[in-house]
Structures are given as C-alpha cells and as structure tokens.
Protein backbone atom coordinates (compact mmCIF):
# COMPACT_ATOMS: atom_id res chain seq x y z
CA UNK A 1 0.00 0.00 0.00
CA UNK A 2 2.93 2.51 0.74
CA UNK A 3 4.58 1.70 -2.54
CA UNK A 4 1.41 2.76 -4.08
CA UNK A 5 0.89 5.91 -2.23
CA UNK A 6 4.85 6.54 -3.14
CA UNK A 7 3.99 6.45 -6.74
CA UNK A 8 1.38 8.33 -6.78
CA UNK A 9 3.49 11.13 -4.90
CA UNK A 10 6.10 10.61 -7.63
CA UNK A 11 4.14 10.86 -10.22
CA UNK A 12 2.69 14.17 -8.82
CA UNK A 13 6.21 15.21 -8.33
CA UNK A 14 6.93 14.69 -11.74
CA UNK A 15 3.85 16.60 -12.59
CA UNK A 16 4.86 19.50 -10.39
CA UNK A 17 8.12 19.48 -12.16
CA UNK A 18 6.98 19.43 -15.24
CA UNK A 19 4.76 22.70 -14.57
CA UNK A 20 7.78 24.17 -13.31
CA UNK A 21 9.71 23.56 -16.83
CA UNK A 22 6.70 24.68 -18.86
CA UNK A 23 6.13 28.22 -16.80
CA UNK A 24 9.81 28.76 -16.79
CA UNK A 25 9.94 28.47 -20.98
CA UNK A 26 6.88 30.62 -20.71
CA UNK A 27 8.73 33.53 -18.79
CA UNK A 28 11.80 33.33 -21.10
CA UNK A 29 9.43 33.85 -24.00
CA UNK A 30 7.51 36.56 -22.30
CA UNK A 31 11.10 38.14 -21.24
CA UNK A 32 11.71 38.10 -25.14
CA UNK A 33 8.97 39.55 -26.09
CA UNK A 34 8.86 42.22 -23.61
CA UNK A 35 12.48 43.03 -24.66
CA UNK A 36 11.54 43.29 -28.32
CA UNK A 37 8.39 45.36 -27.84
CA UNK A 38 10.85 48.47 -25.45
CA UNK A 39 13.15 47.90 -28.48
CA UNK A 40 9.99 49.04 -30.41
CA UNK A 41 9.05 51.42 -28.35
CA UNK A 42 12.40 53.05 -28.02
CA UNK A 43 12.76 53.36 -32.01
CA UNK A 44 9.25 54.53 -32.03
CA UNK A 45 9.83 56.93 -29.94
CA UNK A 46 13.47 58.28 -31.65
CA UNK A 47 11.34 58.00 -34.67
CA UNK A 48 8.53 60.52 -32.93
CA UNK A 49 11.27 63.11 -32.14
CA UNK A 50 13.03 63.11 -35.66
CA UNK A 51 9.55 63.54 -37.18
CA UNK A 52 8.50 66.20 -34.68
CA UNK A 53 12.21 67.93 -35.87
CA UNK A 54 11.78 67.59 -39.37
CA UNK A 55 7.77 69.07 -38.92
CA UNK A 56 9.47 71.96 -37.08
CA UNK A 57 11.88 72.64 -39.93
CA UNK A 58 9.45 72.17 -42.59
CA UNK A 59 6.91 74.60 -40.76
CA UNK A 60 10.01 77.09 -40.68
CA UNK A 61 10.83 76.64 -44.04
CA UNK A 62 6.94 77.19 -45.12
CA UNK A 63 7.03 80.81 -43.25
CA UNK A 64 10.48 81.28 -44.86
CA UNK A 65 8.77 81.06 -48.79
CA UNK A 66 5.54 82.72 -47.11
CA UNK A 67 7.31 85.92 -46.27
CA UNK A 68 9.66 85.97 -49.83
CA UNK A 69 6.09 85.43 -51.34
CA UNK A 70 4.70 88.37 -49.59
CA UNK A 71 7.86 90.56 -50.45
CA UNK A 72 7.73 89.70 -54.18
CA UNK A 73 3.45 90.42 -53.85
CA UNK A 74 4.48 93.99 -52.01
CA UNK A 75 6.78 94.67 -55.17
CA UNK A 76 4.16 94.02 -57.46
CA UNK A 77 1.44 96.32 -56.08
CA UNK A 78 4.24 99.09 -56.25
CA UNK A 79 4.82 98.78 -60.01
C-alpha cells in the first residue's frame, strides 16, 4: 500500500516538475517579447522626435517662402 501511495506522490512530483519547466519556458518567451516590444518602443519613440524635428523645420521653411512670397506680392502692387 505505501509503494502505491509513493507512486502516486512521484508521479505528482513529476507533474509539479513538469509545470515548473513549462512556466519557466513561458517567462523566457515573455522576457523576449517584452524586450523586443521596449526595443519598439524606443525606435518609435526616436522616430517621434526626428519627425516632430523635421515638422518643425518644414513649418520654418513654409514661413520662410511665405514671407519671400509676400515681399515679391508687395513689389508688385508698387509697379
């Protein structure tokens, strides 16, 4: 009877260990993908700026043109 009652606490030992393995491979995949999705995030968010810089320039350049328009619109009316 205790040889029976020893397997069966083997067997759930094994089980238990088994679990164990399975969750661990499951947090090293998790780990992964949490890694890859800050990468993400970080070249996301370099990607943001640069695009925020280059609207800023852009904008800048559209008032440059703006006022040489208005100049060359202030010449005409004179002549």
């Amino acid at each position: 009877m205790s040889f029976e009652v020893f397997e069966k606490l083997e067997a759930k030992v094994q089980q238990a260990i088994d679990t164990i393995t399975l969750l661990q491979m499951e947090i090293e995949e998790l780990k992964e993908q949490n890694n890859n999705l800050n990468h993400q995030i970080h070249e996301a968010s370099g990607n943001s700026e640069s695009l925020v810089r280059e609207n800023q320039q852009l904008k800048e350049e559209q008032h440059v043109w703006q006022e040489r328009l208005r100049a060359l619109l202030g010449k005409m009316e004179e002549v």
